[in-house]
N, C-alpha and C. Protein backbone atom coordinates (compact mmCIF):
# COMPACT_ATOMS: atom_id res chain seq x y z
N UNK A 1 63.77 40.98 -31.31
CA UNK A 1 64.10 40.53 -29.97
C UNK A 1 63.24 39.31 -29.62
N UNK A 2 63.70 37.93 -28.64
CA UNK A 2 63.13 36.88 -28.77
C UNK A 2 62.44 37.23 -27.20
N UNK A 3 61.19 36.66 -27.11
CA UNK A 3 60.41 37.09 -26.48
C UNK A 3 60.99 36.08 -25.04
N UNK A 4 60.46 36.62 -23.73
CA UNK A 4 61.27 35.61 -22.69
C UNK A 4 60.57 34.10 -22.50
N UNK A 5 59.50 33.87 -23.00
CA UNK A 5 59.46 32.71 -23.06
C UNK A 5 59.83 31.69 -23.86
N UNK A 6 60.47 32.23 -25.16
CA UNK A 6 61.53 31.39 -26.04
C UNK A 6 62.65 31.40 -25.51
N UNK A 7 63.21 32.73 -24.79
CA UNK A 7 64.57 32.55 -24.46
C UNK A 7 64.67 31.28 -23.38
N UNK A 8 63.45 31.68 -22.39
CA UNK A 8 63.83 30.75 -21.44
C UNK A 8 63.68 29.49 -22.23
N UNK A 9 62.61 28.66 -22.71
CA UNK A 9 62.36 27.61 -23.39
C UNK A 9 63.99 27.00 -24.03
N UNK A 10 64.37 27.95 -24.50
CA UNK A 10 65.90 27.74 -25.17
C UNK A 10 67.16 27.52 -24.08
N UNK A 11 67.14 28.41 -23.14
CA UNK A 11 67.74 27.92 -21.53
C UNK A 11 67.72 26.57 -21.03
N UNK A 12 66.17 26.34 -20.76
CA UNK A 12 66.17 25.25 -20.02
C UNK A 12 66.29 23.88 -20.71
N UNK A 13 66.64 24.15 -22.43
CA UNK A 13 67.15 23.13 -22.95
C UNK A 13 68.32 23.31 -23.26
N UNK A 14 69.46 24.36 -22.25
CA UNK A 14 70.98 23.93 -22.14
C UNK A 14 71.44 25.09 -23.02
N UNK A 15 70.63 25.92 -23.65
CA UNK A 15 71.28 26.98 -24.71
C UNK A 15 72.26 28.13 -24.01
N UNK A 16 73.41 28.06 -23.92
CA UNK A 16 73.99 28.74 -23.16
C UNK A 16 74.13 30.14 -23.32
N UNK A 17 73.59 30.92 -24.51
CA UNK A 17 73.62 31.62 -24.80
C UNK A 17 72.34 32.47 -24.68
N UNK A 18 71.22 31.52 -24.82
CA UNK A 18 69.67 31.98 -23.98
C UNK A 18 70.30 32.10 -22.53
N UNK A 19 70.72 31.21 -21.79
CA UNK A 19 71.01 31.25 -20.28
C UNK A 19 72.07 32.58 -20.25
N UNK A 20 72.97 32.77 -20.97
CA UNK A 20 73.51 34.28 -20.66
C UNK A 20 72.55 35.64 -20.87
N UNK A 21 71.76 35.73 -21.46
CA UNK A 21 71.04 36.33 -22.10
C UNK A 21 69.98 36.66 -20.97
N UNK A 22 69.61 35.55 -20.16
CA UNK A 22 68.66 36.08 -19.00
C UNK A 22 69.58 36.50 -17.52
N UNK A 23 70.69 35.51 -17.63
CA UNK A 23 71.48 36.47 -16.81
C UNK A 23 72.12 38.14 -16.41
N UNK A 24 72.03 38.22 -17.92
CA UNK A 24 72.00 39.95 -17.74
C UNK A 24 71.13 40.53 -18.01
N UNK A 25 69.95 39.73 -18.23
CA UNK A 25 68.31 40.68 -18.08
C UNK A 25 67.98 40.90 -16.22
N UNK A 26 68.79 39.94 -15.66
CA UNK A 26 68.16 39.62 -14.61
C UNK A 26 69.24 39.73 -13.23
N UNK A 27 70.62 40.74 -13.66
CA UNK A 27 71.38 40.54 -12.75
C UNK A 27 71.65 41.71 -12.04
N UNK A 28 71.09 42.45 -12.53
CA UNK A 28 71.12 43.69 -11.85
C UNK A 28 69.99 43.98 -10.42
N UNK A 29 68.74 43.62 -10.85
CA UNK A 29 67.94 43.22 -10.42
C UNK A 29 67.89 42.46 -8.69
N UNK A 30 68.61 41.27 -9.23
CA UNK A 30 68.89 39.86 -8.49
C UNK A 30 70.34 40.19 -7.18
N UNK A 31 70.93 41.03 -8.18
CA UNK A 31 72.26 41.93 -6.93
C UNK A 31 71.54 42.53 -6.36
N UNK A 32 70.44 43.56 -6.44
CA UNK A 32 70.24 44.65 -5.52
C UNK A 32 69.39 43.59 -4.17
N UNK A 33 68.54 42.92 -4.52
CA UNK A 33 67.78 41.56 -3.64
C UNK A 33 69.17 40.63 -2.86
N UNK A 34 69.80 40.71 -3.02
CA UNK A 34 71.15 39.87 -2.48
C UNK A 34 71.94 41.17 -1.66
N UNK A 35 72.12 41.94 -2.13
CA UNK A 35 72.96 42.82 -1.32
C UNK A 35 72.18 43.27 0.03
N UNK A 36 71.30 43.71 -0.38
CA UNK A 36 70.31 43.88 0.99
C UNK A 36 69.69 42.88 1.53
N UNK A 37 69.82 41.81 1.08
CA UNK A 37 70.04 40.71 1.98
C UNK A 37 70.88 40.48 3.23
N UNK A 38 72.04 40.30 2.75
CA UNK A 38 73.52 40.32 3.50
C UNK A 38 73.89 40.91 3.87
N UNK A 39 73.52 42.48 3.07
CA UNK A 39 74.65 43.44 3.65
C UNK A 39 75.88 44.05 3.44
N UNK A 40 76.45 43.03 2.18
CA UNK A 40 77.95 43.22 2.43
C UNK A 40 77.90 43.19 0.61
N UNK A 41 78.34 44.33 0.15
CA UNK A 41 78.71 44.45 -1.47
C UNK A 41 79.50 43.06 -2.14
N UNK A 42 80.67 42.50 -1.12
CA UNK A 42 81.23 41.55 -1.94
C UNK A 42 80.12 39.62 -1.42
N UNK A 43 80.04 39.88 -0.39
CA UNK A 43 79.50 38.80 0.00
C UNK A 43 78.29 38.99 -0.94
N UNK A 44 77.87 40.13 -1.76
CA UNK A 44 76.23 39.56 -2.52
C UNK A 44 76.62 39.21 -3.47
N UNK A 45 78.29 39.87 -4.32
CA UNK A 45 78.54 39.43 -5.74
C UNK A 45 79.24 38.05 -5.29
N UNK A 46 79.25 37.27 -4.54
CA UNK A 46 79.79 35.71 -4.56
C UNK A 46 78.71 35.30 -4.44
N UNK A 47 77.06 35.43 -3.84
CA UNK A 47 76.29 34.94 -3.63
C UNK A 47 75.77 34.70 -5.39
N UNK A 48 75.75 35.95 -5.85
CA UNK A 48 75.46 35.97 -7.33
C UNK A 48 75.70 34.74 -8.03
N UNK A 49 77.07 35.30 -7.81
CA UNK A 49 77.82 34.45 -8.90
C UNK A 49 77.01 32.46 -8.39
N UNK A 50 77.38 32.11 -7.44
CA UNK A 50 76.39 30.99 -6.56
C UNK A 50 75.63 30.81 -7.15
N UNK A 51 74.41 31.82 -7.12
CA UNK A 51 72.98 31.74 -7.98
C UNK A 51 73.20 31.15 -9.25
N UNK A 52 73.82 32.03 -10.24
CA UNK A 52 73.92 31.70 -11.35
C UNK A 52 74.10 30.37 -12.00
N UNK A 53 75.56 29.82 -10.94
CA UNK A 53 76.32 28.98 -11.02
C UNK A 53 75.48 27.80 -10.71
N UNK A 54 74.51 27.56 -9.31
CA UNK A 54 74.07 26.61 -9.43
C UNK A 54 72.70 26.63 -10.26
N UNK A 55 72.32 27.27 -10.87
CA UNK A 55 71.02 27.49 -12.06
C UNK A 55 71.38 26.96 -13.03
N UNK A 56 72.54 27.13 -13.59
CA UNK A 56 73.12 26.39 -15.15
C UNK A 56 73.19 24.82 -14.66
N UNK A 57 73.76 24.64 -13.46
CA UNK A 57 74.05 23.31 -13.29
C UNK A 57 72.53 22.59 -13.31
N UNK A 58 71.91 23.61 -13.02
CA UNK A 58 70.05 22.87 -12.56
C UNK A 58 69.06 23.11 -13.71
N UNK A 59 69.69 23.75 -14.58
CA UNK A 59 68.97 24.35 -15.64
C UNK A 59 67.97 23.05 -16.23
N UNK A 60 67.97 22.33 -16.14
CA UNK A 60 67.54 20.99 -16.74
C UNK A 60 65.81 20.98 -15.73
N UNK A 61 66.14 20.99 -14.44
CA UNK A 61 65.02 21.00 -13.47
C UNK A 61 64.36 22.96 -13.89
N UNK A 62 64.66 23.32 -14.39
CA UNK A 62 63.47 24.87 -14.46
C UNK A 62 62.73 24.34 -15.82
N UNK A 63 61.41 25.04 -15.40
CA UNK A 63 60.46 24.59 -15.58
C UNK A 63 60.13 26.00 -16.32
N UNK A 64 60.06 25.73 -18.20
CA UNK A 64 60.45 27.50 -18.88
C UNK A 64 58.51 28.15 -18.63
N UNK A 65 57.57 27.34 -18.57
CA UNK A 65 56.31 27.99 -18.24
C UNK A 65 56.01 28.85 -17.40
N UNK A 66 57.18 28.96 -16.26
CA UNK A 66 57.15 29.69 -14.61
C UNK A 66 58.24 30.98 -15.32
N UNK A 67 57.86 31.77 -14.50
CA UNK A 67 59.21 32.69 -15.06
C UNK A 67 60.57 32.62 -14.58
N UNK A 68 61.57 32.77 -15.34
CA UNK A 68 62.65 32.49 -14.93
C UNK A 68 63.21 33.55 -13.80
N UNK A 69 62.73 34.69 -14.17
CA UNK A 69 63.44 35.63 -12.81
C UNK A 69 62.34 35.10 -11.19
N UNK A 70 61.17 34.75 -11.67
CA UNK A 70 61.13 33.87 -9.88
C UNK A 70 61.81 33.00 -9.90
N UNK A 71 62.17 32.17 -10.71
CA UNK A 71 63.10 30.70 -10.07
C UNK A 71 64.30 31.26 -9.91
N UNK A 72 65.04 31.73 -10.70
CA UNK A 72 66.21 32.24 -10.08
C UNK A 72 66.59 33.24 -8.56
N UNK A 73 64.92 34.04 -8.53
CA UNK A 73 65.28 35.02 -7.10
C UNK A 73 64.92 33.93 -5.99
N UNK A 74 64.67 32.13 -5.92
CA UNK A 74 64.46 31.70 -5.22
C UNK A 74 65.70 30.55 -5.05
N UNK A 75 66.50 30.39 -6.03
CA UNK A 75 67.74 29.85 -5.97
C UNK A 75 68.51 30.94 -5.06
N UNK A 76 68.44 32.34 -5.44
CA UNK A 76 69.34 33.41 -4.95
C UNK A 76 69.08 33.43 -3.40
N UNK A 77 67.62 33.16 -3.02
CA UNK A 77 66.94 33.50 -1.64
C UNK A 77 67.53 32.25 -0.87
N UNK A 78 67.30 31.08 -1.35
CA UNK A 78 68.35 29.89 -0.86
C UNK A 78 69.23 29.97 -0.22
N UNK A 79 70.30 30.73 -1.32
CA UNK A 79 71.99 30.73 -1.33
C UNK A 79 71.83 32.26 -0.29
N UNK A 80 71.19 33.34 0.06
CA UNK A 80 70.82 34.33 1.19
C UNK A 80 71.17 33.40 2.55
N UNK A 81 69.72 32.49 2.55
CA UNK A 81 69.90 31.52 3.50
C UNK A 81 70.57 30.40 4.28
N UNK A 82 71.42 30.11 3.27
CA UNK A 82 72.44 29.12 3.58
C UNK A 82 73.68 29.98 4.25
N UNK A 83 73.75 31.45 3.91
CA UNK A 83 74.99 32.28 3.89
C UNK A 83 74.37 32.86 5.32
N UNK A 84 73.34 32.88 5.78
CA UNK A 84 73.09 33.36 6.54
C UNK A 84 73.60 32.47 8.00
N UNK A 85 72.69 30.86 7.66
CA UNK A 85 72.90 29.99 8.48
C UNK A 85 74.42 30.18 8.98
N UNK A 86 75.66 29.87 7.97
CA UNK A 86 76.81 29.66 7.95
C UNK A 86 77.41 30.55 8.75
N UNK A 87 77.35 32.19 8.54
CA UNK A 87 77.40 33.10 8.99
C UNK A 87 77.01 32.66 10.61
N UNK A 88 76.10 32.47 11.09
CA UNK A 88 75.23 32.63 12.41
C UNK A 88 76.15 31.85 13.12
N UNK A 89 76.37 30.51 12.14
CA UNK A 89 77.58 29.61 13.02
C UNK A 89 79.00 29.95 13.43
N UNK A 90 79.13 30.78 12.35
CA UNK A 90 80.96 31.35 12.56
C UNK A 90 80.33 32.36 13.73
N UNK A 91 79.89 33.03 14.11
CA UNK A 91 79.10 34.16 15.18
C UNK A 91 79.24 33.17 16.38
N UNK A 92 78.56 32.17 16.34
CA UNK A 92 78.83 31.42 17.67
C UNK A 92 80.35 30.89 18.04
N UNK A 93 80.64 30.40 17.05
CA UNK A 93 81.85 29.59 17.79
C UNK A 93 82.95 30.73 17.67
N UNK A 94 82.76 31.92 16.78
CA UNK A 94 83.57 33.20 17.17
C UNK A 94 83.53 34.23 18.60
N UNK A 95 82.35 33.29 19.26
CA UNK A 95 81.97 34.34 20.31
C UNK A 95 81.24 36.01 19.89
N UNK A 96 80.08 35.54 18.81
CA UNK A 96 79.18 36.67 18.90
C UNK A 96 80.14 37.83 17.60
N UNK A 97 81.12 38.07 17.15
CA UNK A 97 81.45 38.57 16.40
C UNK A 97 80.44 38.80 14.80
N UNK A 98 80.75 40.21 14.93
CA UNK A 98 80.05 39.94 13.42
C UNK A 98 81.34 40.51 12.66
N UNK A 99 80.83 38.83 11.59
CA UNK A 99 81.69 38.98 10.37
C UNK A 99 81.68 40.08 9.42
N UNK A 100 80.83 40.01 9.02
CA UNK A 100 80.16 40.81 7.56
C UNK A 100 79.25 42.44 8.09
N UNK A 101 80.24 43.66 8.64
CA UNK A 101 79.54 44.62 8.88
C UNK A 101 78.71 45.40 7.73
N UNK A 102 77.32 46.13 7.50
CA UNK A 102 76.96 46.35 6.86
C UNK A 102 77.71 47.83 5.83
N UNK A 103 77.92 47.91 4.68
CA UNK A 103 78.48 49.27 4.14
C UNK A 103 77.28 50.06 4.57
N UNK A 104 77.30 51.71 4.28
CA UNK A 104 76.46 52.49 3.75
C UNK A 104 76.27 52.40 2.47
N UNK A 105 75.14 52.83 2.14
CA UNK A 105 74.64 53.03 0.79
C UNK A 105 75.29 54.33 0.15
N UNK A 106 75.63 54.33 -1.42
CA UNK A 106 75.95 55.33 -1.93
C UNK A 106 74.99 56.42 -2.04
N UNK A 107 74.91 57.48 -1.94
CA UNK A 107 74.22 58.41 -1.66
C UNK A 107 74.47 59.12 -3.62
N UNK A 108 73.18 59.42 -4.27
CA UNK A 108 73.26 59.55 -5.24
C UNK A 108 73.84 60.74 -5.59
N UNK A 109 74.81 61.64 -6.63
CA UNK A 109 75.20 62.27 -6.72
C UNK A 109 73.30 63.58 -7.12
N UNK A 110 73.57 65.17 -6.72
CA UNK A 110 72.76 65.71 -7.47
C UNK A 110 73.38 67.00 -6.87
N UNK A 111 72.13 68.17 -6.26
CA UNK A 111 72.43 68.88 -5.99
C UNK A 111 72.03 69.46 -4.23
N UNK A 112 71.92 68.52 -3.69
CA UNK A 112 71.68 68.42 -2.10
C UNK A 112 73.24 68.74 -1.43
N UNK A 113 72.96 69.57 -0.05
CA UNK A 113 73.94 70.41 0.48
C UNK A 113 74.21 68.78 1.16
N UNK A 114 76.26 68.88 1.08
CA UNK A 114 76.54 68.13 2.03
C UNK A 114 76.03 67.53 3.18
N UNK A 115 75.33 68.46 3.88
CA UNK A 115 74.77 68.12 5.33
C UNK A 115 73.61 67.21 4.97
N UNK A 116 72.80 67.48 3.91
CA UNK A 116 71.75 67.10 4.04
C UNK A 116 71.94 65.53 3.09
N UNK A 117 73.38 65.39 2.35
CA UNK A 117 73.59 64.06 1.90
C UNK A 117 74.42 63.14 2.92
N UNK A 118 74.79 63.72 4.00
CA UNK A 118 75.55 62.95 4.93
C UNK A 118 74.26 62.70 5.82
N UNK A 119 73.34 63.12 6.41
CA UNK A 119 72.49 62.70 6.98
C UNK A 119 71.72 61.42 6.52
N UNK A 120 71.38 62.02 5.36
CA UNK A 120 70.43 60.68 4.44
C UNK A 120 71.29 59.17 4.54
N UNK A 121 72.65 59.90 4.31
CA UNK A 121 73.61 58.44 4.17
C UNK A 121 73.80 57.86 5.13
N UNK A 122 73.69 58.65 6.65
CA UNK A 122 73.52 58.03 7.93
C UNK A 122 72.16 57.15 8.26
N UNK A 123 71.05 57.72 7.81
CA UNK A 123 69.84 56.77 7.73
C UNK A 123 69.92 56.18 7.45
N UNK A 124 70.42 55.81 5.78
CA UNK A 124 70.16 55.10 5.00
C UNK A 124 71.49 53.59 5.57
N UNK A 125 72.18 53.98 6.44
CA UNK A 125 73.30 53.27 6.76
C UNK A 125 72.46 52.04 8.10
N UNK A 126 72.12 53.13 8.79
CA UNK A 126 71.07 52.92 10.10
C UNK A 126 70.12 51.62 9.60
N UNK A 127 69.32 52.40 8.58
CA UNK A 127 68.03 51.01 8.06
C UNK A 127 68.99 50.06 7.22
N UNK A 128 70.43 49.94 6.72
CA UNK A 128 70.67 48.75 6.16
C UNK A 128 70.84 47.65 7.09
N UNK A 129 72.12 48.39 8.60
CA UNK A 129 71.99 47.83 9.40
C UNK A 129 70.98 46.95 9.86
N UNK A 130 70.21 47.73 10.10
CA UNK A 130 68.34 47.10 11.10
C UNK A 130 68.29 46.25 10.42
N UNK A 131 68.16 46.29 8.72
CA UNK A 131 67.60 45.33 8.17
C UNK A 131 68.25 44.24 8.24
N UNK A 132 69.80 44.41 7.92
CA UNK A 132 70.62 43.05 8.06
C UNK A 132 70.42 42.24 9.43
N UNK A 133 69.85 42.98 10.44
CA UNK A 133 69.78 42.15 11.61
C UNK A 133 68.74 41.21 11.78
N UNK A 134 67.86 41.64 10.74
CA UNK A 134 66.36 40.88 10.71
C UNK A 134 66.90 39.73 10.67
N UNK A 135 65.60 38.44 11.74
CA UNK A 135 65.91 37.26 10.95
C UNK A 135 65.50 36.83 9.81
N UNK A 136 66.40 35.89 9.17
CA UNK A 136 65.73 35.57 7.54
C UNK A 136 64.26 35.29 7.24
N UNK A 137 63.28 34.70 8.21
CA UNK A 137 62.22 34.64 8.41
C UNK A 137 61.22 35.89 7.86
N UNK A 138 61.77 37.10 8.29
CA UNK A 138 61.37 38.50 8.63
C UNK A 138 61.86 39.16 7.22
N UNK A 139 62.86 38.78 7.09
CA UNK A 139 63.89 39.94 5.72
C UNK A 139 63.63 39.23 4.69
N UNK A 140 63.09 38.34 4.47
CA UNK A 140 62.65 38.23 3.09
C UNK A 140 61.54 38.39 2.65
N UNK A 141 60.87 38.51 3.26
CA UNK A 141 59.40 38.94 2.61
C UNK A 141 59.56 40.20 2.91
N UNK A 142 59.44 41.06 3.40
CA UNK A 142 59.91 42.55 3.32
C UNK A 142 61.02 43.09 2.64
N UNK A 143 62.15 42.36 2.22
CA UNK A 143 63.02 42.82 0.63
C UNK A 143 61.75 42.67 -0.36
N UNK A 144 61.25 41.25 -0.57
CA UNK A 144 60.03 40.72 -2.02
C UNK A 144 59.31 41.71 -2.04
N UNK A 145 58.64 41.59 -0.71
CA UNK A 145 57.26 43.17 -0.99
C UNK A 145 57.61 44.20 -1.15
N UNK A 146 58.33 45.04 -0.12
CA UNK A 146 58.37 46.10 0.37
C UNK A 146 59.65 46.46 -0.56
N UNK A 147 60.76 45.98 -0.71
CA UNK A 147 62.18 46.61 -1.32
C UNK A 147 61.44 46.28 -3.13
N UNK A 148 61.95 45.29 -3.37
CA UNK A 148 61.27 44.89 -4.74
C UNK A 148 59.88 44.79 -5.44
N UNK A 149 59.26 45.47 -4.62
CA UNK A 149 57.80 45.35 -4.86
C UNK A 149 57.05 44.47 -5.91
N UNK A 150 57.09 42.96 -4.85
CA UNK A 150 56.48 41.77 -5.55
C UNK A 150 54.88 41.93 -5.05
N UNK A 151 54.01 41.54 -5.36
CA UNK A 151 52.74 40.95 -4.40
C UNK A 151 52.94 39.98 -3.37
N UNK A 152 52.10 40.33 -2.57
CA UNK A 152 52.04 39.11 -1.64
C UNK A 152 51.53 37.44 -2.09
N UNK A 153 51.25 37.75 -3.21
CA UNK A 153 50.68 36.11 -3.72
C UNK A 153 52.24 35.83 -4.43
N UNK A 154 52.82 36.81 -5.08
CA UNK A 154 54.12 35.84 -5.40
C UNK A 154 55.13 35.62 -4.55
N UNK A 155 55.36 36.47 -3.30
CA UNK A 155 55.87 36.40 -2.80
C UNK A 155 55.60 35.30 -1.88
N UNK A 156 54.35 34.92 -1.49
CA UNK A 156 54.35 33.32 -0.91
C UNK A 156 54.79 32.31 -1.29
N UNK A 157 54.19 32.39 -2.91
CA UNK A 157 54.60 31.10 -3.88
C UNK A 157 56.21 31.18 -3.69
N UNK A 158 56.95 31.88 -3.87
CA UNK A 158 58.37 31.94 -3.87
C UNK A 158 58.88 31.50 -2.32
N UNK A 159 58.17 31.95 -1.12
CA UNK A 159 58.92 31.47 -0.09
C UNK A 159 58.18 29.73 0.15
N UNK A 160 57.35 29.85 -0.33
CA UNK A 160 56.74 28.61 -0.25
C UNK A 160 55.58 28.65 1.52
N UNK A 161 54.53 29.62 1.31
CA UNK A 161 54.09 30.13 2.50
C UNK A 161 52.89 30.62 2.00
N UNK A 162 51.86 30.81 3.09
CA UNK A 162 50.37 31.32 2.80
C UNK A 162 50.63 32.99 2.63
N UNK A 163 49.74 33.63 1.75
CA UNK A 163 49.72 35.32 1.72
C UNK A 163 49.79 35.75 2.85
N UNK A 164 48.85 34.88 4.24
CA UNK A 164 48.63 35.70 5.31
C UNK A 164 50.17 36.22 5.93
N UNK A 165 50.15 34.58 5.72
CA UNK A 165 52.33 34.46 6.86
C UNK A 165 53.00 35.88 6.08
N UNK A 166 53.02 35.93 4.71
CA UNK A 166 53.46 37.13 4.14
C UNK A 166 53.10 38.61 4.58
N UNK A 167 51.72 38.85 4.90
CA UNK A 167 51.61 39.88 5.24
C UNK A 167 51.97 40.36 6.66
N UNK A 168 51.54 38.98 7.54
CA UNK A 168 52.48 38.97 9.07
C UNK A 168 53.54 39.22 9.42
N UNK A 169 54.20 38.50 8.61
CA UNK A 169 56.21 38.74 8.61
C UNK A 169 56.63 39.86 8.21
N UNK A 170 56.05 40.70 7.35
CA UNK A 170 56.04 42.12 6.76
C UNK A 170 56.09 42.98 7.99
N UNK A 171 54.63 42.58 8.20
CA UNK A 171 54.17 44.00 9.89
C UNK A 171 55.05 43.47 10.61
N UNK A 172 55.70 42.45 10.88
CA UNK A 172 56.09 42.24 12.10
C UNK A 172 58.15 42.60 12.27
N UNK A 173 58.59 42.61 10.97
CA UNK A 173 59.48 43.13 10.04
C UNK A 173 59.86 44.52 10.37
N UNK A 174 58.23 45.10 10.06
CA UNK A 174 58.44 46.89 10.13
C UNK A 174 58.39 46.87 11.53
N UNK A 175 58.01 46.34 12.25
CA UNK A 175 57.85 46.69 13.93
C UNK A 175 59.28 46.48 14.48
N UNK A 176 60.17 45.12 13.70
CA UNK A 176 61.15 45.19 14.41
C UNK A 176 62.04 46.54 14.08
N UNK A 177 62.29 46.90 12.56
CA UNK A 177 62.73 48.20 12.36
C UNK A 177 62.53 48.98 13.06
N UNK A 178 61.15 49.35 13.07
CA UNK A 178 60.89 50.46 13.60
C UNK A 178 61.13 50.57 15.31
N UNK A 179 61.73 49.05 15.82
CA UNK A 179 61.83 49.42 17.39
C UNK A 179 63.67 49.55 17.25
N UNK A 180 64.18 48.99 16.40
CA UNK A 180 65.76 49.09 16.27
C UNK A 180 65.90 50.31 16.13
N UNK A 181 65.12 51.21 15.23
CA UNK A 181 65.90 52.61 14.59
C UNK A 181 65.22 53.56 15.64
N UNK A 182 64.25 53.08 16.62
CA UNK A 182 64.31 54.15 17.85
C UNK A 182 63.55 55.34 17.18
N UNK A 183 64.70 56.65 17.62
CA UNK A 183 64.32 57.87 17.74
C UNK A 183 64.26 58.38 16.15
N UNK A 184 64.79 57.22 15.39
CA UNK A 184 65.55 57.76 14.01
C UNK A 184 64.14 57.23 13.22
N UNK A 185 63.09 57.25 13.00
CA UNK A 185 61.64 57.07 12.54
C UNK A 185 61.95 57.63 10.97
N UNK A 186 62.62 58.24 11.13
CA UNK A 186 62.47 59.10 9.43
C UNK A 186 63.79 57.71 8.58
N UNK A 187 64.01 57.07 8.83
CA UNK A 187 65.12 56.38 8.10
C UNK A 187 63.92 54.94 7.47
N UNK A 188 63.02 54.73 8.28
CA UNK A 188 61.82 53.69 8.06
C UNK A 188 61.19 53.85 7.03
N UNK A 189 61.22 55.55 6.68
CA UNK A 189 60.51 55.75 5.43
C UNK A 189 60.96 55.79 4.57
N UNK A 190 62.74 55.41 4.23
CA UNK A 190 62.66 54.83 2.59
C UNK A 190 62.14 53.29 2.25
N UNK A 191 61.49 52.79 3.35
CA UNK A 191 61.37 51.05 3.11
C UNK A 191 59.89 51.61 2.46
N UNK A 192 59.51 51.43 1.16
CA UNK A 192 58.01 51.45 0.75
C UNK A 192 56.86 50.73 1.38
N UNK A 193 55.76 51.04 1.46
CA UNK A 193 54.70 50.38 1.87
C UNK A 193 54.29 49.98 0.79
């Protein structure tokens, strides 16, 4: 197996087959950071596809010494942002409508009584909501840290921001959750600390 700094090295000199190769090291990953972004199952697989799409075209500008899954979760965090902006605008001139309502999360199959998997799936529906409401400011460093558990030092370098702003936007993140979900306190605790 070729180690990821040849593959990438081989990428960022156009190898399309290195560049597929980190795409499905890295897309599973890169969906779950996009979906809980947005919110919306199909709006994250077009964002994907976006990511991808404009990475090959840029592949020339990555730089194979950096790792390729940060440059790509910061192309992806981009294309979050731009979808977000766009979004905010159709909201206004729609008169406040939201486009893109959030799904529930699939609730994993095992051996938990109905009641107690319809509840979870109601939480778990509750905090996707909250989260999708965050502003982008707020929801991305709390997906990096807290959902994907990056550090706060990469997670600056990636938003392009001091550790502190990172750890601020975090607390200030969980405070907005935690004042959206109210009485529902137990749904806060699948977001990791």
């Amino acid at each position: 197996m070729e180690s990821p700094n040849a593959l990438s090295a081989r990428a960022a000199g156009g190898d399309r087959a290195a560049f597929s190769e980190l795409m499905r090291q890295t897309k599973t990953g890169l969906f779950r950071f996009v979906r809980r972004y947005v919110g919306d199952e199909q709006d994250a697989w077009d964002l994907l596809q976006d990511t991808y799409a404009a990475a090959w075209v840029n592949i020339r500008r990555y730089d194979p010494t950096r790792p390729f899954e940060a440059w790509i979760r910061t192309i992806a965090l981009n294309k979050c942002r731009d979808w977000s902006r766009r979004r905010f605008v159709r909201r206004l001139i729609r008169g406040g409508v939201d486009l893109a309502s959030p799904e529930a999360m699939a609730v994993p199959d095992g051996a938990e009584a109905v009641d107690d998997l319809m509840e979870t799936s109601a939480r778990l529906s509750r905090l996707n909501e909250a989260m999708s409401r965050l502003p982008p400011h707020l929801k991305a460093p709390l997906l990096l840290t807290a959902i994907e558990g990056r550090s706060q030092a990469e997670t600056a370098g990636m938003l392009g921001v001091s550790i502190k702003t990172v750890e601020t936007r975090v607390a200030r993140a969980r405070r907005k959750l935690s004042a959206a979900l109210g009485d529902d306190s137990t749904a806060l605790q699948a977001v990791p600390k």
